[in-house]
N, C-alpha and C. Protein backbone atom coordinates (compact mmCIF):
# COMPACT_ATOMS: atom_id res chain seq x y z
N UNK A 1 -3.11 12.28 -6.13
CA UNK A 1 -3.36 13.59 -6.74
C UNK A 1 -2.69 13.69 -8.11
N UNK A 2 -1.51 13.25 -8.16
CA UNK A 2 -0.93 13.20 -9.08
C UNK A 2 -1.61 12.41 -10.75
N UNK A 3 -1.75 11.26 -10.37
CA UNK A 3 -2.39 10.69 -11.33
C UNK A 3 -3.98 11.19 -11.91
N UNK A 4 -5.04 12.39 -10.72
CA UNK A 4 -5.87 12.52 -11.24
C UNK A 4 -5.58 13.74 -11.87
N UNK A 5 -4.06 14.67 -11.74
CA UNK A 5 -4.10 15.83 -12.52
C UNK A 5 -3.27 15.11 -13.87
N UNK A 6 -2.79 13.87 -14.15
CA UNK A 6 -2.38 13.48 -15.54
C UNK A 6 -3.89 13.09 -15.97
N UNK A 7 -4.59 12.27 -15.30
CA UNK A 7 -5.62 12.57 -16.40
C UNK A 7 -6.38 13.22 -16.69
N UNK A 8 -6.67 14.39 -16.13
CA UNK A 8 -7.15 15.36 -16.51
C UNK A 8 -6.35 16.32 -17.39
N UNK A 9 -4.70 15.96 -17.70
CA UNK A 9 -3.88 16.39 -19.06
C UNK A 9 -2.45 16.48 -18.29
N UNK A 10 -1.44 15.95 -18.86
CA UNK A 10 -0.20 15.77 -18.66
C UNK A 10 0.22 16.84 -18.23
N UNK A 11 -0.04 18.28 -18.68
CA UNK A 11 0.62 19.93 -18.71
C UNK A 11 0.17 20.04 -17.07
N UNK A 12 -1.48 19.43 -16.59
CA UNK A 12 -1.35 20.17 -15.21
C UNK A 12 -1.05 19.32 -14.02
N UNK A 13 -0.23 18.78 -14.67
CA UNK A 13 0.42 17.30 -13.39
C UNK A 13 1.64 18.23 -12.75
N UNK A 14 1.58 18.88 -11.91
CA UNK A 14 2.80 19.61 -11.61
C UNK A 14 4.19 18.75 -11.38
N UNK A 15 3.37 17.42 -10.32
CA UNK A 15 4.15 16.41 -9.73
C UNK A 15 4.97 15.75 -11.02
N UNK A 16 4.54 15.76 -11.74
CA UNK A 16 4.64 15.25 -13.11
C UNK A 16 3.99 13.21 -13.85
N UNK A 17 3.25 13.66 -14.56
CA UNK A 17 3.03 12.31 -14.84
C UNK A 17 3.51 11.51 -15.45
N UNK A 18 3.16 10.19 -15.57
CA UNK A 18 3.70 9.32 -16.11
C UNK A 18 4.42 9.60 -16.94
């Protein structure tokens, strides 16, 4: 989940991305 909300933009990665 994480990695498909960084690519869809770093801001809505709650988990936090890369």
């Amino acid at each position: 989940d994480e990695r498909v909300k960084a690519n869809e933009g770093e801001s809505a990665g709650d988990q936090g991305s890369s």
